[in-house]
PDB file of N, CA and C in Angstrom:
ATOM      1  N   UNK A   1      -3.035  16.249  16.281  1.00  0.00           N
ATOM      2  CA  UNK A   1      -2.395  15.012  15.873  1.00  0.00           C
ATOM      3  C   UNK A   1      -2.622  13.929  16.932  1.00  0.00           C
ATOM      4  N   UNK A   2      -2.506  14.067  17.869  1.00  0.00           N
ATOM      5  CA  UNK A   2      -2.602  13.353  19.111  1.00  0.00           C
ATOM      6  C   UNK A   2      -4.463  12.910  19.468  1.00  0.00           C
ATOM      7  N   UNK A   3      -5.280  13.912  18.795  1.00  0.00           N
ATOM      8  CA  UNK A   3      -6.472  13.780  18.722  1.00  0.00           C
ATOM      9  C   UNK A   3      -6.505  12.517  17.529  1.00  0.00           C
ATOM     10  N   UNK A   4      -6.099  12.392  16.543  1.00  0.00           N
ATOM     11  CA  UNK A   4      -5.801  11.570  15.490  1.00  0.00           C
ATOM     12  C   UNK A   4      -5.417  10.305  16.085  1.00  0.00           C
ATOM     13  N   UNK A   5      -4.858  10.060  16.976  1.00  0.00           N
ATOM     14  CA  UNK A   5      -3.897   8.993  17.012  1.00  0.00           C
ATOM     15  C   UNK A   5      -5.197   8.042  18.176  1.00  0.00           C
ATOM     16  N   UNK A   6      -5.140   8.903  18.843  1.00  0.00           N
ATOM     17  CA  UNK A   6      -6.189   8.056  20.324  1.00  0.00           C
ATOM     18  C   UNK A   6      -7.458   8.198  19.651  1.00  0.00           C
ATOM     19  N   UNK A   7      -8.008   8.637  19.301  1.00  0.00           N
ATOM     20  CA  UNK A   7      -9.765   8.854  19.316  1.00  0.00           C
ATOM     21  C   UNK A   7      -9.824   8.807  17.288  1.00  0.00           C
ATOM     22  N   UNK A   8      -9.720   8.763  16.990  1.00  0.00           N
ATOM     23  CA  UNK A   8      -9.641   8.479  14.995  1.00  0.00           C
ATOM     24  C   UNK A   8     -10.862   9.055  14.714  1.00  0.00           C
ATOM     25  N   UNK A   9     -11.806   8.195  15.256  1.00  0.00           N
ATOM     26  CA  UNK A   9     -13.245   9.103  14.997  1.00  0.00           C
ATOM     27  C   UNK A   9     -13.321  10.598  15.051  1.00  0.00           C
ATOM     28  N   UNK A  10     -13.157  10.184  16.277  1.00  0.00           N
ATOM     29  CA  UNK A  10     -13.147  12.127  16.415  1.00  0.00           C
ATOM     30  C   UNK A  10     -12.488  13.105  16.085  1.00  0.00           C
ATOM     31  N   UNK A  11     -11.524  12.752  15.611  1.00  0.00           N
ATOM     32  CA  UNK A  11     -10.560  13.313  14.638  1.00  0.00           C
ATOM     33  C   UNK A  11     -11.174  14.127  13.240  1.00  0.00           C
ATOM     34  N   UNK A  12     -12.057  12.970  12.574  1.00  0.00           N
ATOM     35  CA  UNK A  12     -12.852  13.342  11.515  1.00  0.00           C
ATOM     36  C   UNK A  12     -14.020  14.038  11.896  1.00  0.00           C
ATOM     37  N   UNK A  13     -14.822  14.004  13.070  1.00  0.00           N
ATOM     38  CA  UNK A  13     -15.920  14.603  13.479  1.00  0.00           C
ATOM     39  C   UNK A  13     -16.094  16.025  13.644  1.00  0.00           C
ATOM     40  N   UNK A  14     -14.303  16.436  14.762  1.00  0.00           N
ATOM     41  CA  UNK A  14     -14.087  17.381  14.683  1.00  0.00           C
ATOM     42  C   UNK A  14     -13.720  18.607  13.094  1.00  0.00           C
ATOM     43  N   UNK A  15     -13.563  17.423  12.505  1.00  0.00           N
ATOM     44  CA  UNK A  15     -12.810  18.590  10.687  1.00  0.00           C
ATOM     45  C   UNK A  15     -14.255  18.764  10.495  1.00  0.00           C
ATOM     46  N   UNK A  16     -16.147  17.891  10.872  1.00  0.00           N
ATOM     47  CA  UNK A  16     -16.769  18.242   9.514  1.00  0.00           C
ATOM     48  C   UNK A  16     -17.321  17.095   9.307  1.00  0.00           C
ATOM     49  N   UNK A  17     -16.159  15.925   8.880  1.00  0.00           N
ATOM     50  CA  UNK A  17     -16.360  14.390   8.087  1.00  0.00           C
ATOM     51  C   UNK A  17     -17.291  13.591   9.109  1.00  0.00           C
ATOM     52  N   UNK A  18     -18.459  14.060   9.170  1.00  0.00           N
ATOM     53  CA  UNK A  18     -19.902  13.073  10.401  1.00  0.00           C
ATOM     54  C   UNK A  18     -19.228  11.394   9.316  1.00  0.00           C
ATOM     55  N   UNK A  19     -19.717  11.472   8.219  1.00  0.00           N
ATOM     56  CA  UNK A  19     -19.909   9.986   7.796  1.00  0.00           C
ATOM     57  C   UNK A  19     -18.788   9.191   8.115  1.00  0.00           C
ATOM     58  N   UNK A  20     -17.589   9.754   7.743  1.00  0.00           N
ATOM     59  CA  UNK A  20     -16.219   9.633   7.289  1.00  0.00           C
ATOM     60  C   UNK A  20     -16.055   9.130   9.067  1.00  0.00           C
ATOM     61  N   UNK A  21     -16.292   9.781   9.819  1.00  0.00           N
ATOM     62  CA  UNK A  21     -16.106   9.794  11.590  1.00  0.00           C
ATOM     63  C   UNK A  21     -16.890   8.368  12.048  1.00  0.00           C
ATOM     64  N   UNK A  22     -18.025   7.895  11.255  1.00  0.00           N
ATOM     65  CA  UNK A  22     -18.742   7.237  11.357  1.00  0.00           C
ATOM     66  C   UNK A  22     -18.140   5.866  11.222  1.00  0.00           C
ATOM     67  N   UNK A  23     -18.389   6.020  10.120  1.00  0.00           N
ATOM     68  CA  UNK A  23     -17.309   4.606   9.530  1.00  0.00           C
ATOM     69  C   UNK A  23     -15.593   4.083  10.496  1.00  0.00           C
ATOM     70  N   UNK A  24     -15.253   5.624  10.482  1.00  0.00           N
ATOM     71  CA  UNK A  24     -14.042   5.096  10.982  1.00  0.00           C
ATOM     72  C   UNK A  24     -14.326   4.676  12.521  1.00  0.00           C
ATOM     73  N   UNK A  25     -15.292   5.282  13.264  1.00  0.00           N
ATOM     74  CA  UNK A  25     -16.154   4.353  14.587  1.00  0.00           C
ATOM     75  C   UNK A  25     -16.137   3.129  14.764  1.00  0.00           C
ATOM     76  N   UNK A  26     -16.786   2.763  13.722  1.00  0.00           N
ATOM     77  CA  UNK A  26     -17.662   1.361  13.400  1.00  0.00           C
ATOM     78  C   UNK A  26     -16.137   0.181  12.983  1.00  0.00           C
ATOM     79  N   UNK A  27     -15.038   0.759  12.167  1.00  0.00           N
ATOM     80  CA  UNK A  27     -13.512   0.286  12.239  1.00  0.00           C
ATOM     81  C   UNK A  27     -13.103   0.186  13.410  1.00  0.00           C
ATOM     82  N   UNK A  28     -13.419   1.051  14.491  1.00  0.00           N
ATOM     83  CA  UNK A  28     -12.902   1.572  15.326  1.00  0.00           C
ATOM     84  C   UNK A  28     -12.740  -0.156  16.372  1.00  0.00           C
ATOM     85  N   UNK A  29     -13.978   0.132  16.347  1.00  0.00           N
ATOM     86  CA  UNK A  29     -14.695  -1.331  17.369  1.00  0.00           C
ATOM     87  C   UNK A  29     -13.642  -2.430  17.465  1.00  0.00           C
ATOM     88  N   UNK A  30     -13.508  -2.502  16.673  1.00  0.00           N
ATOM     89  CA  UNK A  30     -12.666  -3.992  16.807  1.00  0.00           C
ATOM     90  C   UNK A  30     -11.289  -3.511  17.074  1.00  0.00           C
ATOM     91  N   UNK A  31     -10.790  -4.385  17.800  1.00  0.00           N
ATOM     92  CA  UNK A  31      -9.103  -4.173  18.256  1.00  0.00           C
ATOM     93  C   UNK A  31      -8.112  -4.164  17.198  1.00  0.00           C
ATOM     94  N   UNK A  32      -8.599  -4.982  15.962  1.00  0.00           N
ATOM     95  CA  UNK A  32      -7.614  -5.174  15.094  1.00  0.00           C
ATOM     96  C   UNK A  32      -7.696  -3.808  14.242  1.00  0.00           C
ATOM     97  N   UNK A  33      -8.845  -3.376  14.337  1.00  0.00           N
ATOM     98  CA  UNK A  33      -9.259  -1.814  12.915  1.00  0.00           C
ATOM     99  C   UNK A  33      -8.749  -0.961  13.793  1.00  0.00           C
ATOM    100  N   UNK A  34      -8.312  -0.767  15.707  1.00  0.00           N
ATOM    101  CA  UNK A  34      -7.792   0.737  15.805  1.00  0.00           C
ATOM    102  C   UNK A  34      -6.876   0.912  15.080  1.00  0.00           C
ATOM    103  N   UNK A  35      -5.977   0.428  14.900  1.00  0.00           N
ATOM    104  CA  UNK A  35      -4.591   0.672  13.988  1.00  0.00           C
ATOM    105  C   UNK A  35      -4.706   1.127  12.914  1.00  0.00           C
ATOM    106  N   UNK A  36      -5.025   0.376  12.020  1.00  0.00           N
ATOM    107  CA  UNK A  36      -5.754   0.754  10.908  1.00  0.00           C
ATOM    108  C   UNK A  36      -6.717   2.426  10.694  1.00  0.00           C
ATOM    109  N   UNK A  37      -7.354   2.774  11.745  1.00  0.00           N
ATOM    110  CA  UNK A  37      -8.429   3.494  11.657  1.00  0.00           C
ATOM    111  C   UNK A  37      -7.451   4.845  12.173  1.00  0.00           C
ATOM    112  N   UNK A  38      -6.609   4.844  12.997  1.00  0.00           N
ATOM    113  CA  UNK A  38      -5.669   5.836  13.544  1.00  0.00           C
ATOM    114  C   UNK A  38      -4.657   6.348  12.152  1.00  0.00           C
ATOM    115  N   UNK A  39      -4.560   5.312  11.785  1.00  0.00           N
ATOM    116  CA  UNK A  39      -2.962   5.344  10.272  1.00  0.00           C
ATOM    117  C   UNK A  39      -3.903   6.107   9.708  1.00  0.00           C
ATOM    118  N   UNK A  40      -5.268   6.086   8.986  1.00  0.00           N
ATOM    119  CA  UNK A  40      -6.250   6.661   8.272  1.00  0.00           C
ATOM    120  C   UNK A  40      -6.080   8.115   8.821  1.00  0.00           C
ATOM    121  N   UNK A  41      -6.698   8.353   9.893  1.00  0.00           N
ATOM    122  CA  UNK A  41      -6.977   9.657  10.403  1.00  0.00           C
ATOM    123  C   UNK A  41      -5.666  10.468  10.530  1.00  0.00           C
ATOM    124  N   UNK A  42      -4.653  10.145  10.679  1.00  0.00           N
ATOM    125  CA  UNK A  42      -3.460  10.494  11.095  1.00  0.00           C
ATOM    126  C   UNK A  42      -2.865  11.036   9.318  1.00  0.00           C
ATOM    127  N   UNK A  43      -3.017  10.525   8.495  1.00  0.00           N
ATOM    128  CA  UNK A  43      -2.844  10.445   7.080  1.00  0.00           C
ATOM    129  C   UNK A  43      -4.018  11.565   6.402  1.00  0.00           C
ATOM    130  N   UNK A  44      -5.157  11.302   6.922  1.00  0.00           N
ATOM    131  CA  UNK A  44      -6.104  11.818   6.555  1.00  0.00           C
ATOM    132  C   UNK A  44      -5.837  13.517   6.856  1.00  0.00           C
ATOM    133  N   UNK A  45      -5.136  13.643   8.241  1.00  0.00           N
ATOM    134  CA  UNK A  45      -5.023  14.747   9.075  1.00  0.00           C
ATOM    135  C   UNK A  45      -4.081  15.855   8.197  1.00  0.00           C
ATOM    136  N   UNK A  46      -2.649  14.541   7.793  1.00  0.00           N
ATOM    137  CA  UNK A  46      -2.289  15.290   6.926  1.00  0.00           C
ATOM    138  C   UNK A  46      -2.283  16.177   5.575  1.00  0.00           C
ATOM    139  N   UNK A  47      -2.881  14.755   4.913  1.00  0.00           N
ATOM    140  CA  UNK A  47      -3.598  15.640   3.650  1.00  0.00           C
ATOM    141  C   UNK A  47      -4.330  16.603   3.376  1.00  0.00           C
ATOM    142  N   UNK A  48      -4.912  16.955   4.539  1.00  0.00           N
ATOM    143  CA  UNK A  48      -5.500  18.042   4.738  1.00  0.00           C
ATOM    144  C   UNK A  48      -4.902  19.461   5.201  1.00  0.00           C
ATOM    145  N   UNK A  49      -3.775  19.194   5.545  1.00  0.00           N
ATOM    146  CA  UNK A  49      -2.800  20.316   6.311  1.00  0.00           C
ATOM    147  C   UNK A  49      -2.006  20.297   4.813  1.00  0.00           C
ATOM    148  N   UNK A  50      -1.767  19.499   4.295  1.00  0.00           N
ATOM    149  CA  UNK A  50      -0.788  19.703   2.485  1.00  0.00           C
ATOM    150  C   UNK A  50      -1.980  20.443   1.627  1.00  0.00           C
ATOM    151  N   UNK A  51      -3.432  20.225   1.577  1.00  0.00           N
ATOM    152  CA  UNK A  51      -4.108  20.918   1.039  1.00  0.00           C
ATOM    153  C   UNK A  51      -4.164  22.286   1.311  1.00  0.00           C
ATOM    154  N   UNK A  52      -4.121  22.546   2.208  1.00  0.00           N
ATOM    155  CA  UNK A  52      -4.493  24.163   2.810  1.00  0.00           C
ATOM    156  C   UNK A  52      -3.207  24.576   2.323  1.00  0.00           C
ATOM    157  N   UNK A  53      -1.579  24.201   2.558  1.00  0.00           N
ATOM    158  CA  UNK A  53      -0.856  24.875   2.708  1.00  0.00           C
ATOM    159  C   UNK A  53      -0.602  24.711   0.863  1.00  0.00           C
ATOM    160  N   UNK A  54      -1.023  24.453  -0.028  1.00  0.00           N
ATOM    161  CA  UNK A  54      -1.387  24.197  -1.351  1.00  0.00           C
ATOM    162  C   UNK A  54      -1.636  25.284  -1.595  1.00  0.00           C
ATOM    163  N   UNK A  55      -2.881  24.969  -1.406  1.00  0.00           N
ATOM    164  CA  UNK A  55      -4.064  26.112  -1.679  1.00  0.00           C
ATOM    165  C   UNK A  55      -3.133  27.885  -1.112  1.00  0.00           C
ATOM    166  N   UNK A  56      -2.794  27.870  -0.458  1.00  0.00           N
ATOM    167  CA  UNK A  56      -1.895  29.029  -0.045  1.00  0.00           C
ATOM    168  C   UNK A  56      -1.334  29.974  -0.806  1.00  0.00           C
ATOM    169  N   UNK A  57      -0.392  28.410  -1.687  1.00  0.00           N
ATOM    170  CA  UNK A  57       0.871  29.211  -2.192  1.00  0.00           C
ATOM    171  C   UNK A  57       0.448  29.251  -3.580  1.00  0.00           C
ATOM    172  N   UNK A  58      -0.792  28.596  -3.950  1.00  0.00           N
ATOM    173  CA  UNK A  58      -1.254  29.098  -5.233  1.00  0.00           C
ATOM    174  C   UNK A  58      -2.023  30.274  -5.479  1.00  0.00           C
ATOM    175  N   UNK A  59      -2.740  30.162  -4.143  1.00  0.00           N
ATOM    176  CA  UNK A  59      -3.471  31.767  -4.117  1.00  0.00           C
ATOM    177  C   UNK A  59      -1.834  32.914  -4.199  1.00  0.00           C
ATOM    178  N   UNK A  60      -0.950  32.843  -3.604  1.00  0.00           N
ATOM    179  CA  UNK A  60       0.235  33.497  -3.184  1.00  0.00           C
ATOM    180  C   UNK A  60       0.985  34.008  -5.056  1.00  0.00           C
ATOM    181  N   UNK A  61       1.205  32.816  -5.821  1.00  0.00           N
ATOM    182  CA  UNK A  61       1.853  33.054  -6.971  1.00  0.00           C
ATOM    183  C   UNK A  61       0.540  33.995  -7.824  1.00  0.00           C
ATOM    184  N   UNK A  62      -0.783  33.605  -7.561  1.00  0.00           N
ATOM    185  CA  UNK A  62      -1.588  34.241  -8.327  1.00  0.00           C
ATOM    186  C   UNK A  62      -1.492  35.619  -7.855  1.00  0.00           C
ATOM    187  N   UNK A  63      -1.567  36.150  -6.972  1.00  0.00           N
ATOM    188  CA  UNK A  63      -1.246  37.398  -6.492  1.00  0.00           C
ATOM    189  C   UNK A  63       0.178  38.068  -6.893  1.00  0.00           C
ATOM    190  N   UNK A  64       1.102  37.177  -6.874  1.00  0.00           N
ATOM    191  CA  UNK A  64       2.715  38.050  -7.587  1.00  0.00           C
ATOM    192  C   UNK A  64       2.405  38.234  -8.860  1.00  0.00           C
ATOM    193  N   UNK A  65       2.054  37.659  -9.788  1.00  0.00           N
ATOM    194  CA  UNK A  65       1.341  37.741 -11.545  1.00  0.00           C
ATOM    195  C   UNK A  65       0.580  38.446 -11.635  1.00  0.00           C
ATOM    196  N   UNK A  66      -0.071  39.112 -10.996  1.00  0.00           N
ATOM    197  CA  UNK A  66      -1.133  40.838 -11.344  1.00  0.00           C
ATOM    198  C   UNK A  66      -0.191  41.733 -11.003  1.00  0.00           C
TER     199      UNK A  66
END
């Protein structure tokens, strides 16, 4: 999370997202887009932690139903 907040790019670089890391770089640049580019990654960070833990509990109910 803290990787999210200071570095945004690398945030996405590290999950995988090269382009996604890219872009948010190139946001990055300007003083007014860190903010912007951090809220993204930070948001981004999450949706991705709600996906997995998703994905979990559906694999989880499919397994109690056999």
């Amino acid at each position: 999370m803290l990787l999210a907040i200071l570095l945004p790019f690398l945030s996405f670089m590290v999950r995988g997202k090269i382009i996604t890391g890219v872009i948010c770089l190139i946001l990055q640049i300007t003083l007014i887009g860190w903010l912007p580019a951090a809220i993204w990654a930070v948001l981004s960070l999450n949706n991705a932690r709600a996906d997995k833990r998703t994905d979990k509990l559906i694999k989880a109910m499919r397994n109690n139903q056999k």
